[in-house]
Protein backbone atom coordinates (compact mmCIF):
# COMPACT_ATOMS: atom_id res chain seq x y z
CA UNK A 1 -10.76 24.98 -6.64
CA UNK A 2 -8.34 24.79 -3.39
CA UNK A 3 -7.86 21.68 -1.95
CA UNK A 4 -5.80 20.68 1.03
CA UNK A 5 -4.93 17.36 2.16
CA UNK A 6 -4.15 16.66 6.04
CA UNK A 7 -2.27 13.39 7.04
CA UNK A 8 0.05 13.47 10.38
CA UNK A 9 2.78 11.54 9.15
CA UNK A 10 5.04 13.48 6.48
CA UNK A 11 7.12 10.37 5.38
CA UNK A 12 7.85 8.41 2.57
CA UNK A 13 5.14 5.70 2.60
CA UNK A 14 2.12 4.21 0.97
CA UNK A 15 0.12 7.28 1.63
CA UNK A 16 2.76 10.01 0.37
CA UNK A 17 3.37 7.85 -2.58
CA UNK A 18 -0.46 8.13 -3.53
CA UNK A 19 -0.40 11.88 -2.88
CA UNK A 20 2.62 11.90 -5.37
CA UNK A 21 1.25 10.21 -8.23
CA UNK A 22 -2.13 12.14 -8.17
CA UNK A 23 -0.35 15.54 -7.99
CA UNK A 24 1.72 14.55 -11.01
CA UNK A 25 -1.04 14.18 -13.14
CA UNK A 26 -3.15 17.08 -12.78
CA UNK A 27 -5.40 17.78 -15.67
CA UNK A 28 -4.07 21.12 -17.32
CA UNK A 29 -7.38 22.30 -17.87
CA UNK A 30 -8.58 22.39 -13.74
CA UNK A 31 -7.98 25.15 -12.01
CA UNK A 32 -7.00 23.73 -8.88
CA UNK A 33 -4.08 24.91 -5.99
CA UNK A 34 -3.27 22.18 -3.94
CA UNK A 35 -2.08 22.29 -0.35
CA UNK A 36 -0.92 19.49 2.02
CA UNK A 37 -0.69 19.95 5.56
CA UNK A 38 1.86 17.37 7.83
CA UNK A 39 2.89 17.74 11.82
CA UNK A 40 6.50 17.07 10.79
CA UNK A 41 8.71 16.45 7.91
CA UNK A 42 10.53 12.75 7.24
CA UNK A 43 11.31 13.55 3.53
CA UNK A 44 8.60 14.24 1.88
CA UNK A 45 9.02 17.89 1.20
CA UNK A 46 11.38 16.98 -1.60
CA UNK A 47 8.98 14.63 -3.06
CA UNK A 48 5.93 16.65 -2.75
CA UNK A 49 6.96 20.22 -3.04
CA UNK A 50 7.15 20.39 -6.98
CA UNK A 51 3.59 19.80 -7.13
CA UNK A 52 2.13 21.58 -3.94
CA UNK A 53 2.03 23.78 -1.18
CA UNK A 54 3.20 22.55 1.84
CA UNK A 55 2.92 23.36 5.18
CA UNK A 56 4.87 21.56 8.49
CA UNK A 57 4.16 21.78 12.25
CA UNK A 58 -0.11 21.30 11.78
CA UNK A 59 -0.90 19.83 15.29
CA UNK A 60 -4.59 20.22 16.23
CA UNK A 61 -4.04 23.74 17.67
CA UNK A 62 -2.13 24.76 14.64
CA UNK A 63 -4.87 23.54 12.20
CA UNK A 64 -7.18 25.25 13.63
CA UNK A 65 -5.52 28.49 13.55
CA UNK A 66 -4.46 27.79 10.20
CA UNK A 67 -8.28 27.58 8.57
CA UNK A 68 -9.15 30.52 10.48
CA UNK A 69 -6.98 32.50 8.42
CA UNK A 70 -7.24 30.27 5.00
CA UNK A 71 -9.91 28.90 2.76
CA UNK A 72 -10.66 25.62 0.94
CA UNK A 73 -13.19 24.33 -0.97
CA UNK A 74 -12.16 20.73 -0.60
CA UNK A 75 -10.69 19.70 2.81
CA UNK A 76 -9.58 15.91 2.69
CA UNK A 77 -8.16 14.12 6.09
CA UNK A 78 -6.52 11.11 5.95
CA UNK A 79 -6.18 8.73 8.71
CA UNK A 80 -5.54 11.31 11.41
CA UNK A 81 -8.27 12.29 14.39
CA UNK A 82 -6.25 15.31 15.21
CA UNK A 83 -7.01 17.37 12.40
CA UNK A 84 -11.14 15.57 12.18
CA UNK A 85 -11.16 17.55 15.31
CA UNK A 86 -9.76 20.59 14.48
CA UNK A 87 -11.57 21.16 11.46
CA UNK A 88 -14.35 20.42 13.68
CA UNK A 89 -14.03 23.79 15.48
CA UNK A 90 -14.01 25.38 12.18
CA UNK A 91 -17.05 26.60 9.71
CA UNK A 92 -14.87 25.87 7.24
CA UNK A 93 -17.84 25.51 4.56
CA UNK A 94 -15.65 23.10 2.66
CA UNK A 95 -16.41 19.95 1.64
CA UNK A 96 -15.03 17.68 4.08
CA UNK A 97 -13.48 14.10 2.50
CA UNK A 98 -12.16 11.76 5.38
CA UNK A 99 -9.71 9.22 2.96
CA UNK A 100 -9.58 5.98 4.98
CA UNK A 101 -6.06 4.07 4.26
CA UNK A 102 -5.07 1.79 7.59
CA UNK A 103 -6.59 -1.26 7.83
CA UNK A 104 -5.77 -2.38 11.62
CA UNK A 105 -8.14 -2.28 13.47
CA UNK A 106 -7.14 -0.19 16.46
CA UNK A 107 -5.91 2.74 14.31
CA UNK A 108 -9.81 2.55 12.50
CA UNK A 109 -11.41 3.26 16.06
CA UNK A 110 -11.31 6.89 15.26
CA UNK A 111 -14.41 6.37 13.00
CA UNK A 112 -16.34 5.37 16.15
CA UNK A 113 -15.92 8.68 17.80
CA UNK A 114 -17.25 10.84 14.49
CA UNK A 115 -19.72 13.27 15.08
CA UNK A 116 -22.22 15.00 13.07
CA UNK A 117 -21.28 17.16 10.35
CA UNK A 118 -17.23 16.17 10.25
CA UNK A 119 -17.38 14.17 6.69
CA UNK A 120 -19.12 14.58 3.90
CA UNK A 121 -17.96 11.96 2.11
CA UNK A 122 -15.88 8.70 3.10
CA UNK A 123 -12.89 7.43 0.15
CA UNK A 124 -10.91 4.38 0.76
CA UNK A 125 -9.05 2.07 -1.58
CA UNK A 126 -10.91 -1.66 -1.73
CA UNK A 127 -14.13 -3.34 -0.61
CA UNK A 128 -12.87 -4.28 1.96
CA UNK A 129 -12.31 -0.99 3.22
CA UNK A 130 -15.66 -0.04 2.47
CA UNK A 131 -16.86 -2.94 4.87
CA UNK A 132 -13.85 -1.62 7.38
CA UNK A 133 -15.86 1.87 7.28
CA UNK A 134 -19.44 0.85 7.79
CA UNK A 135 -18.08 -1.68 10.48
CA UNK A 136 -16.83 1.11 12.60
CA UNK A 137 -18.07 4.38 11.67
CA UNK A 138 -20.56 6.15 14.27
CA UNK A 139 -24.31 5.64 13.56
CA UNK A 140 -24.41 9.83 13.34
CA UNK A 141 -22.68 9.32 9.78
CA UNK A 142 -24.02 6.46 8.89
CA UNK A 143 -25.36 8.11 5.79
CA UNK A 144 -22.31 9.19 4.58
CA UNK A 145 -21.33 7.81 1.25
CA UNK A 146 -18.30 5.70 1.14
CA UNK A 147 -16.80 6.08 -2.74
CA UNK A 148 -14.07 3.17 -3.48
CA UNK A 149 -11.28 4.65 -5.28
CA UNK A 150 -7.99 2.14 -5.93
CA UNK A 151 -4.36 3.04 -5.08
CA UNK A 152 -2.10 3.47 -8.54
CA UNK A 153 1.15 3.30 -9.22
CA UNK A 154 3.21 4.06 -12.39
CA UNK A 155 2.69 0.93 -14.35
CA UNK A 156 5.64 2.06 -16.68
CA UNK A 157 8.23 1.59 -14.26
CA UNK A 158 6.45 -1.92 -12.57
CA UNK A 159 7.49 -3.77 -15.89
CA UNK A 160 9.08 -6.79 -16.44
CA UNK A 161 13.50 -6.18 -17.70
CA UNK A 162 15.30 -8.85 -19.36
CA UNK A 163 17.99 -9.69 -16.78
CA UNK A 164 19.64 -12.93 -17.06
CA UNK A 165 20.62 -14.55 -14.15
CA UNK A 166 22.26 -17.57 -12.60
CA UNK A 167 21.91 -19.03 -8.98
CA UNK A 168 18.79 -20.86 -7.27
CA UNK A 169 15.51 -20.02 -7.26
CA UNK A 170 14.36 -17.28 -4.80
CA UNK A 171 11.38 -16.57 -2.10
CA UNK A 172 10.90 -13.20 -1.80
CA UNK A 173 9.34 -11.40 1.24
CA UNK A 174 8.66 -7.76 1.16
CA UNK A 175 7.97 -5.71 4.21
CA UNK A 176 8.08 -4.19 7.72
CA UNK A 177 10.24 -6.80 10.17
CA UNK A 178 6.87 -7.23 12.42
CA UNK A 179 4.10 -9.13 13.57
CA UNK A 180 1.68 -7.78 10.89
CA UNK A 181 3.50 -8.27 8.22
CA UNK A 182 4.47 -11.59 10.32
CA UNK A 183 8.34 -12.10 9.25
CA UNK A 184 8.14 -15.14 11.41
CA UNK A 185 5.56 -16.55 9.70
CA UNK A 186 8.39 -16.27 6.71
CA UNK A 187 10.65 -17.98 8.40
CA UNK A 188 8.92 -20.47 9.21
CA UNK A 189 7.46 -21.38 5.65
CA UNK A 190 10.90 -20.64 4.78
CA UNK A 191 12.33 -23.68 6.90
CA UNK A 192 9.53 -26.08 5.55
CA UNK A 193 10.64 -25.50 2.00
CA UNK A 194 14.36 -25.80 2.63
CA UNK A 195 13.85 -28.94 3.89
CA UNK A 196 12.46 -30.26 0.50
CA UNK A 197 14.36 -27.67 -1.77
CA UNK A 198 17.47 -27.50 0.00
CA UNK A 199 19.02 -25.04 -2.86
CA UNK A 200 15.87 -22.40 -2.04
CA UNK A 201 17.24 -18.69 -1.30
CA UNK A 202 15.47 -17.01 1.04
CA UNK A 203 15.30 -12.75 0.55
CA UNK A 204 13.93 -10.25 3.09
CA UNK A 205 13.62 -6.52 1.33
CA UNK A 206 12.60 -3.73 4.15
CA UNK A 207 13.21 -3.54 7.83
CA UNK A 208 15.39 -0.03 7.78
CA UNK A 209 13.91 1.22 10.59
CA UNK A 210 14.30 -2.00 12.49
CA UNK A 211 15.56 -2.11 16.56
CA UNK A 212 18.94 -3.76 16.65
CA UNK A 213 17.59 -5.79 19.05
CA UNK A 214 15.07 -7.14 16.41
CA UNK A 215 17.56 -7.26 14.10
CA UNK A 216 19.85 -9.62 16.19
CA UNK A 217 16.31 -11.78 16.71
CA UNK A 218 15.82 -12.60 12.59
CA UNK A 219 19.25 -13.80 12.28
CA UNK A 220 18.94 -16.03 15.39
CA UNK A 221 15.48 -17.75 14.11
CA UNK A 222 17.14 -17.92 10.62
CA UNK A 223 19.81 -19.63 12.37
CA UNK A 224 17.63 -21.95 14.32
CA UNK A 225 15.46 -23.07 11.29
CA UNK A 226 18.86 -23.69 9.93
CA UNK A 227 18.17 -21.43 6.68
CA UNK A 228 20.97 -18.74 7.69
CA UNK A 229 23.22 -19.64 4.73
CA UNK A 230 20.33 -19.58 2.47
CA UNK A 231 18.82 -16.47 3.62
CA UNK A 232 19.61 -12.96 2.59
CA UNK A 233 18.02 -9.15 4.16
CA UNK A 234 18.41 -6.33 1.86
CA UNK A 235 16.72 -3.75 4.39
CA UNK A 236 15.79 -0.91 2.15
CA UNK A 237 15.88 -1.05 -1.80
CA UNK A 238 15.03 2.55 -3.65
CA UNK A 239 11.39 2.20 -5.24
CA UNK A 240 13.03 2.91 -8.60
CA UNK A 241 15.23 -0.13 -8.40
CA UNK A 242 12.76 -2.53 -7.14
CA UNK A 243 11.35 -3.10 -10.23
CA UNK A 244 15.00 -4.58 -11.49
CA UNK A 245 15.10 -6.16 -8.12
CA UNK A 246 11.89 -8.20 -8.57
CA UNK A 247 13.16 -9.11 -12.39
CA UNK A 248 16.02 -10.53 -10.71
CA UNK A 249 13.73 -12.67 -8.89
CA UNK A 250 11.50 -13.93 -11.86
CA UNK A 251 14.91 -14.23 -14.31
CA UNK A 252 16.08 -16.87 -10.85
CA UNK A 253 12.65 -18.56 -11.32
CA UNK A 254 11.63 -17.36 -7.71
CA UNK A 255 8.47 -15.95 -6.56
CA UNK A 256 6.67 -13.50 -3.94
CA UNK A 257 5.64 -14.78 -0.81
CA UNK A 258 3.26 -12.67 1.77
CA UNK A 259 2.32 -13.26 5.00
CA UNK A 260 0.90 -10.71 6.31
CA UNK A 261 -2.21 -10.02 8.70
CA UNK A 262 -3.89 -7.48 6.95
CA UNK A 263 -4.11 -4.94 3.93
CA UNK A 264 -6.14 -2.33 3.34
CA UNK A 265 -4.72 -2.73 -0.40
CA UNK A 266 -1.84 -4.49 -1.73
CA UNK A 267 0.78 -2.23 -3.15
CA UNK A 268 3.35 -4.55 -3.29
CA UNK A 269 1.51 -7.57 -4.31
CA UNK A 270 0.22 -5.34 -7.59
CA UNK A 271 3.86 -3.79 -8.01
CA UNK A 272 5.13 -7.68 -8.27
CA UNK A 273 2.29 -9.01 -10.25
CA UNK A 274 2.65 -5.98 -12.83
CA UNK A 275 6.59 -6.94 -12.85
CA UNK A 276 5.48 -10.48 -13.80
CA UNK A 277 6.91 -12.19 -10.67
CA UNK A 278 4.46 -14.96 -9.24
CA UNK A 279 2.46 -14.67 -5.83
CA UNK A 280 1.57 -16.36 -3.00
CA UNK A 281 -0.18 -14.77 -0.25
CA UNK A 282 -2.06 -14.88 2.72
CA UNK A 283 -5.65 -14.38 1.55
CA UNK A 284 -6.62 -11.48 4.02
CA UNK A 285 -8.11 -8.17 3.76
CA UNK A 286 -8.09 -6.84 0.20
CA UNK A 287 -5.53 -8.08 -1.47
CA UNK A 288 -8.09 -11.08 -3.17
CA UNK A 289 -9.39 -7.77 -5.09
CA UNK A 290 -5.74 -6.81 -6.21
CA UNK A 291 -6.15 -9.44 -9.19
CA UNK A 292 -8.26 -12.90 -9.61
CA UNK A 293 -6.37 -15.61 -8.13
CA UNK A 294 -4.90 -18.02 -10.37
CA UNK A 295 -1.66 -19.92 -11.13
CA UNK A 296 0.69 -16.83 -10.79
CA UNK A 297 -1.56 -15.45 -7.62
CA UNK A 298 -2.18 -18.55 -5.14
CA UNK A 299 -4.15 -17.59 -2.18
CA UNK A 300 -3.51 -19.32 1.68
CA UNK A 301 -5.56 -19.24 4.77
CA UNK A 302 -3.65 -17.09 7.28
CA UNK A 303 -1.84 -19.19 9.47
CA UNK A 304 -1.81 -22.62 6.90
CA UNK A 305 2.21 -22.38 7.05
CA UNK A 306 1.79 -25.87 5.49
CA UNK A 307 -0.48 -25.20 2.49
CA UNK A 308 1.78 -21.74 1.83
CA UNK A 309 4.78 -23.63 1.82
CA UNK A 310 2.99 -26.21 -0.19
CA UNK A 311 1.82 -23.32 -2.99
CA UNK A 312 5.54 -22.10 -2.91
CA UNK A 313 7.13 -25.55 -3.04
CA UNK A 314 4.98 -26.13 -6.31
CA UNK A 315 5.98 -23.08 -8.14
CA UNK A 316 9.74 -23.05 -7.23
CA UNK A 317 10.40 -26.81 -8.26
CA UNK A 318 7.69 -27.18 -11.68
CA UNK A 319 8.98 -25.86 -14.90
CA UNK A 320 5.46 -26.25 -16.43
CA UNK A 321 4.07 -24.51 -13.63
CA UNK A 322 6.53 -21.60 -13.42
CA UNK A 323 6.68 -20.87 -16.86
CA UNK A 324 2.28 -21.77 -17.26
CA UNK A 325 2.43 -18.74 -14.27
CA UNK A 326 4.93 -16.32 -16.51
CA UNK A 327 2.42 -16.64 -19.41
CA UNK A 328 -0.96 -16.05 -17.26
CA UNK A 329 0.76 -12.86 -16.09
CA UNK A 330 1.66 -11.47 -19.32
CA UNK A 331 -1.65 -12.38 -20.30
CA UNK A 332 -3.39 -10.63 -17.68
CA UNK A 333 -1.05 -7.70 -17.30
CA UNK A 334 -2.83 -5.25 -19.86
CA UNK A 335 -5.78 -5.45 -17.43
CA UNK A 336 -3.92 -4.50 -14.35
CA UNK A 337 -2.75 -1.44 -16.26
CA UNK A 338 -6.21 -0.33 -17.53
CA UNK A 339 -7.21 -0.65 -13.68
CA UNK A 340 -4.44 1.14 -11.84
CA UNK A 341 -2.38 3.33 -14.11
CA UNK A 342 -1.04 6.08 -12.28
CA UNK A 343 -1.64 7.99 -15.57
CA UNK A 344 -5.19 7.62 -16.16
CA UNK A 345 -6.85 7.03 -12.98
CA UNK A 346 -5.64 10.34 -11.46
CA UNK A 347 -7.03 11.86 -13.51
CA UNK A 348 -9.68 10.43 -12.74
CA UNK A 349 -9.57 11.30 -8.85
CA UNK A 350 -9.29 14.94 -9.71
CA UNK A 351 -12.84 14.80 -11.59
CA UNK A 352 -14.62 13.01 -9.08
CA UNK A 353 -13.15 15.95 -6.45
CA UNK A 354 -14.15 18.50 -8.54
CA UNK A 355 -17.71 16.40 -8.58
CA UNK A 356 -17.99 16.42 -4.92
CA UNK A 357 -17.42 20.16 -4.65
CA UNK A 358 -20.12 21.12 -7.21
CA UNK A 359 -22.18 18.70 -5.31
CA UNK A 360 -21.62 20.16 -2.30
CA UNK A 361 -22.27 23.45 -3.87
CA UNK A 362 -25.84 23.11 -5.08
């Protein structure tokens, strides 16, 4: 079976990090030869080609040249209208997969312009990205089955390590320095607990890519909200280390917050939860599937700054509360393995592929 996956963007991200963990655990008995085509390479050919073939420069020109000369059986496009329309030109006779992973709404307005016969088959990661898909996909594939199939990470990294630590408690914030992920938003909770937990550190982690001119503006608001000598930006932290990092956090008695807009997912939420580090977060797009809501996962309407800083304020100054969180988690963490073990549930993936193709072939 010869697959080849299709995704502009060759970097480091959610999307290459999937694509990572499913190539590392290949079942030894499929016969499979993987291939994964980019339009450019920010890092990923270190991190990919162990496990695949890879191939750079794929604009929709290229592609198409490049499936007039090779063959698949499985053809899976993710996120990226270019190569939907070069396979397009192509009687490829693969089976066509279209993997849905964004979930704003402008970038899903490629689904509206689908015509007949360019998927076969619709994957995405929640519910809610099932809804997403029927929402806007053209009435022409309408038909098309969408099969929900959860991110995974490697659950024996995203563990809990016994760091002891001194200092106040911490609110941690995890992400992009922009108005999805809505850093502002974070300061501005931020402020409203300071001014009842004066001792409250306040952590940014991301932002590496971030304009100077951006840069300049997060100090200034910290500095206006009067939280600048409480408030800390790490802007990139090595996924290896952020398990550590987020121990660090829990060992301070500090917790996640998230503000974003939107998530097709949750990867972070589920890599904090799974490092035993309470939650709270904006309850939008999927990340109410990522686990139930509870006492160490506290869900806000977007936009309540109050009630989020109310949620936050609770955890970061109870002792019963904080430590009734620590013990739900550990309680509860078995089942987050079972459900997204990088381990298992490729494995998994790779059977249902090799489903769809003999489907397809009959």
């Amino acid at each position: 079976m010869k697959i080849l996956f299709l995704y502009r963007y060759g970097i480091l991200g959610g999307v290459c990090t999937q694509l990572f963990h499913r190539l590392l655990h290949i079942p030894k008995d499929l016969d499979i030869d993987i291939h994964c085509g980019f339009k450019s390479d920010h890092g990923v050919q270190k991190m990919l080609s162990p496990h695949a073939t890879l191939h750079f420069g794929l604009d929709e020109n290229t592609t198409t040249g490049f499936l007039r000369t090779n063959d698949f059986d499985i053809i899976v496009i993710i996120d990226t209208e270019e190569y939907i329309r070069a396979v397009r030109e192509i009687d490829t006779g693969a089976t066509t997969i279209i993997e849905v992973h964004t979930s704003i709404e402008k970038n899903l307005e490629y689904l509206t312009r689908l015509q007949e016969g360019d998927v076969d088959v619709f994957t995405t990661v929640s519910e809610y990205m099932v809804e997403r898909i029927k929402h806007h996909r053209s009435d022409v594939v309408s038909n098309c089955e969408i099969i929900k199939f959860e991110n995974v990470l490697d659950t024996e990294l995203f563990k809990v390590s016994d760091i002891q630590a001194e200092g106040p408690p911490v609110v941690l914030w995890v992400g992009k320095i922009d108005d999805h992920k809505d850093w502002q938003a974070f300061m501005n909770i931020s402020s409203i607990i300071h001014k009842q937990l004066p001792e409250v550190e306040f952590w940014i982690v991301g932002g590496q890519t971030c304009p100077e001119g951006l840069s300049q503006k997060v100090f200034e608001r910290a500095e206006e909200l009067e939280i600048i000598h409480r408030f800390r930006w790490f802007d990139r932290i090595e996924n290896e280390m952020m398990p550590a990092f987020i121990s660090l956090v829990r060992a301070r008695r500090g917790i996640n917050l998230v503000t974003s807009h939107g998530e097709s997912f949750g990867m972070s939420v589920l890599e904090v939860l799974l490092t035993e580090c309470p939650v709270v977060s904006s309850n939008v797009g999927a990340l109410r599937e990522v686990a139930p809501e509870g006492i160490f996962f506290k869900l806000y309407e977007l936009g309540d700054l109050k009630t989020a800083a109310s949620m936050c304020t609770e955890l970061l100054e109870d002792g019963d509360e904080f430590d009734n969180a620590l013990t739900a988690l550990d309680g509860i963490r078995d089942e987050l393995v079972k459900l997204y073990d990088s381990a298992n549930r490729s494995k998994e993936y790779w059977s249902l592929l090799k489903e769809l193709y003999e489907r397809n072939k009959k």
